[in-house]
N, C-alpha and C. Protein backbone atom coordinates (compact mmCIF):
# COMPACT_ATOMS: atom_id res chain seq x y z
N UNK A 1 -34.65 -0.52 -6.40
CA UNK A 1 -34.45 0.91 -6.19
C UNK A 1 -35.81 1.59 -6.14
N UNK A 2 -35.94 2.45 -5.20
CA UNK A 2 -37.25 2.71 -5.12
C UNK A 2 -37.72 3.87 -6.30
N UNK A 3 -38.21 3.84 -6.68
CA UNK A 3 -38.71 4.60 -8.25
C UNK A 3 -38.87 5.96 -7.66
N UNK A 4 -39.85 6.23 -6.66
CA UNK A 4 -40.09 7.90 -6.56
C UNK A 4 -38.71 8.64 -6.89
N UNK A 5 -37.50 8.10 -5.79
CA UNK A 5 -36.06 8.78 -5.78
C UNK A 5 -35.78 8.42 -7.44
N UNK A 6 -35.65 7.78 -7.86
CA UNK A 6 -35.03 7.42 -9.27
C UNK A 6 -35.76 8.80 -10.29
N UNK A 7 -36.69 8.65 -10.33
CA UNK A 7 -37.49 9.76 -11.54
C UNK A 7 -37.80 11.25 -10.40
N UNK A 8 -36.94 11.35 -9.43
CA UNK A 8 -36.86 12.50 -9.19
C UNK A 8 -36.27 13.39 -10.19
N UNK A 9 -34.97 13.16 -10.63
CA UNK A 9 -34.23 13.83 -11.50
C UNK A 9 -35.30 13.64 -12.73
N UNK A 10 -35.81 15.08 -13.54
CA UNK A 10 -36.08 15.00 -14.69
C UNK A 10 -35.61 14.11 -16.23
N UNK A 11 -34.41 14.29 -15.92
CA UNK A 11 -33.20 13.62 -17.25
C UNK A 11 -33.44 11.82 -17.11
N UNK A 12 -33.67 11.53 -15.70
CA UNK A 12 -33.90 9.97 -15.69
C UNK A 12 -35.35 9.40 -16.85
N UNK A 13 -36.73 10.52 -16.10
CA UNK A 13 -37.91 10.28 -16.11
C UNK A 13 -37.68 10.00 -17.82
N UNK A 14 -37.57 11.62 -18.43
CA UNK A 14 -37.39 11.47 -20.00
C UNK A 14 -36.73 11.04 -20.28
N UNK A 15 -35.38 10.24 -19.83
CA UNK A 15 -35.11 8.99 -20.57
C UNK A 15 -35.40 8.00 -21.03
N UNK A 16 -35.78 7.06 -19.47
CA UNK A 16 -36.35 5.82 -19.39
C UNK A 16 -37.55 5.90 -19.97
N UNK A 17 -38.33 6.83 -19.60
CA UNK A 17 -39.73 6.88 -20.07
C UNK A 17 -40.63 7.80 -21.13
N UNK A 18 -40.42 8.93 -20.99
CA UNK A 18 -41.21 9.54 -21.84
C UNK A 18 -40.69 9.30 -23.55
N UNK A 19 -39.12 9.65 -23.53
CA UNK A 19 -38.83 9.70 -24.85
C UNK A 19 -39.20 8.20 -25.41
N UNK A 20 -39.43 7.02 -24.91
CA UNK A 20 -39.05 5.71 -25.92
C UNK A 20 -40.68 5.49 -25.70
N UNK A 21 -41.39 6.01 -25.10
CA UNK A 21 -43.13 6.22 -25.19
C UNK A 21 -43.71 7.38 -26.42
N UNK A 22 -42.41 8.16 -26.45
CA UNK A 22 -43.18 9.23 -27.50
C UNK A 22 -42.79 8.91 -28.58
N UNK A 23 -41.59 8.08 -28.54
CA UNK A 23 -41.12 7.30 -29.91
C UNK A 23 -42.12 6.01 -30.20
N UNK A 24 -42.55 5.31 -29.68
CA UNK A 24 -42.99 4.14 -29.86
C UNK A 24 -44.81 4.98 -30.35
N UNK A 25 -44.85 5.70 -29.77
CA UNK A 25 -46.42 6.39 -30.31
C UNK A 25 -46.18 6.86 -31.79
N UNK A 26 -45.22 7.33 -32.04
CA UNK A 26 -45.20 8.70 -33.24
C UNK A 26 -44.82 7.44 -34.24
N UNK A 27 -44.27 6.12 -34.19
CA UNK A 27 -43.72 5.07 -34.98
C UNK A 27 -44.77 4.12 -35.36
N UNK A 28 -46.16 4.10 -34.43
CA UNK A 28 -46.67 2.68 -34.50
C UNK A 28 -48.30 2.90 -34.69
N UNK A 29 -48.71 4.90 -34.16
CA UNK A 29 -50.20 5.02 -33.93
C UNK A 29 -50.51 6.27 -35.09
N UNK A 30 -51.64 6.52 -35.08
CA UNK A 30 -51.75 7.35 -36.07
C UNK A 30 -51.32 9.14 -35.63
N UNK A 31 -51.31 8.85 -34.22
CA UNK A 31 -51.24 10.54 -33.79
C UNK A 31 -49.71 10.50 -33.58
N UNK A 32 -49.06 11.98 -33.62
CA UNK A 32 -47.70 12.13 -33.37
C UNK A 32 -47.76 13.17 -31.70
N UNK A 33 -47.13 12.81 -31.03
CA UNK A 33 -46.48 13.61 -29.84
C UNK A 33 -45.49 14.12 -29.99
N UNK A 34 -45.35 15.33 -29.46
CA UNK A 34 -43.92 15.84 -28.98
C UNK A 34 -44.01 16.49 -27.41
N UNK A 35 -43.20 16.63 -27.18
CA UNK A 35 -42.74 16.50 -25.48
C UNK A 35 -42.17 18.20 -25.76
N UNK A 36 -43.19 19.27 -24.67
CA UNK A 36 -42.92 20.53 -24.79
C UNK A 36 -42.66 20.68 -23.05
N UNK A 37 -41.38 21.43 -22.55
CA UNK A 37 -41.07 21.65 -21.07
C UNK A 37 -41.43 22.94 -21.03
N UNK A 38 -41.67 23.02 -19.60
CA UNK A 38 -41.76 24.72 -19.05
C UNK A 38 -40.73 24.71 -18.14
N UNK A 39 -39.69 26.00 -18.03
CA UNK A 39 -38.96 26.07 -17.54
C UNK A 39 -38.66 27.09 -16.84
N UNK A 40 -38.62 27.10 -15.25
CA UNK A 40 -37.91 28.55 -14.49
C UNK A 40 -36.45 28.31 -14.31
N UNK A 41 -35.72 29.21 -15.31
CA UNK A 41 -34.26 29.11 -15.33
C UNK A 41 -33.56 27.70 -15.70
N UNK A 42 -33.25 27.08 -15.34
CA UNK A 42 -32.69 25.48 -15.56
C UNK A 42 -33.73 24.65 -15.22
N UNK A 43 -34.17 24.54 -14.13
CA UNK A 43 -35.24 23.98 -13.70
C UNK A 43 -36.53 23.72 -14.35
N UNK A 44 -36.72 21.79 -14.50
CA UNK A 44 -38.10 21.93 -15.41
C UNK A 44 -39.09 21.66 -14.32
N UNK A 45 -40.63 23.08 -14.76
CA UNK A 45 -41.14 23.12 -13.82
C UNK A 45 -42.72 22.39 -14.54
N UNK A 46 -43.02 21.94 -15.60
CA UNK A 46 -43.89 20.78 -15.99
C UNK A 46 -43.67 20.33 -17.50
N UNK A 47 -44.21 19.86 -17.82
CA UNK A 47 -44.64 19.23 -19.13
C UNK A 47 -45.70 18.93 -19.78
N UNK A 48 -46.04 19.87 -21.01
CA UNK A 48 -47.06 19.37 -21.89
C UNK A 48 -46.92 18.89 -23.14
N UNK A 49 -47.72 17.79 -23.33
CA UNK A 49 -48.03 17.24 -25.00
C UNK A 49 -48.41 17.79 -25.98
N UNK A 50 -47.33 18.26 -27.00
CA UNK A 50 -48.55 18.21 -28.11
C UNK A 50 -48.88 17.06 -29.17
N UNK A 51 -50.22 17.42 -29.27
CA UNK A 51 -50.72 16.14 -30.16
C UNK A 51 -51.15 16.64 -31.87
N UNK A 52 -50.70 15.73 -32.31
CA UNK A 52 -51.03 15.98 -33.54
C UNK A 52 -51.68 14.71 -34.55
N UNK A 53 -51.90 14.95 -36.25
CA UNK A 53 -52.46 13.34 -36.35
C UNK A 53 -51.16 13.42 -37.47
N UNK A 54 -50.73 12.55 -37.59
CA UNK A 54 -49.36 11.44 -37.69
C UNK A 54 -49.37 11.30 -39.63
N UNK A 55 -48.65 12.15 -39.94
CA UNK A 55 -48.67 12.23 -41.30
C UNK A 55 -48.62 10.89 -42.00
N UNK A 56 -47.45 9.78 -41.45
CA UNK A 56 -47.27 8.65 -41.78
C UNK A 56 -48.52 7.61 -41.91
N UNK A 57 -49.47 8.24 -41.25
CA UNK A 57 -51.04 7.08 -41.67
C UNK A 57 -51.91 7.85 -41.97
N UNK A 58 -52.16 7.83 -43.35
CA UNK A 58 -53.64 8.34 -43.64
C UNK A 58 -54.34 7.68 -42.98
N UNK A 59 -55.53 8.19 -42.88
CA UNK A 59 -56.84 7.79 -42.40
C UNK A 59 -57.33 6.68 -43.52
N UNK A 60 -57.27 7.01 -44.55
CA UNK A 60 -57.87 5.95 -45.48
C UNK A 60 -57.06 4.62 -45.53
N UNK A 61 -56.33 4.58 -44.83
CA UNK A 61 -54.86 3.04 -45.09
C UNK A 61 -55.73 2.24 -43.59
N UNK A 62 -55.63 2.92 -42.94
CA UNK A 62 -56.28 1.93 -41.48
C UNK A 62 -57.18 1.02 -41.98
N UNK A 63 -57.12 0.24 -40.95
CA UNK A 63 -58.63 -0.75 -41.06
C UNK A 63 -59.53 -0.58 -40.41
């Protein structure tokens, strides 16, 4: 299936991809993401990250 058509629809993209990428970051690295949309009416018209540092790892626990 050709991918451009597939992740046309927004709801595919953040399925398949963004959400189990922003999960697998916020679970495994020291920074946390969250996934912020901009929206005209229904329509999402981009997406930005916010980043943060990841309560679950101090800095002093790393190696």
């Amino acid at each position: 299936m050709n991918d451009k058509k597939l992740y046309a629809v927004f709801s595919k993209l953040n399925q398949r991809i963004l959400k189990p990428a922003i999960y697998e970051c916020n679970e495994v690295s020291d920074i946390q993401l969250r996934l912020l949309t901009h929206r005209e009416g229904r329509k999402i018209t981009g997406v930005q990250f916010e980043v943060k540092t990841n309560p679950k790892y101090d800095q002093l626990q790393l190696p």
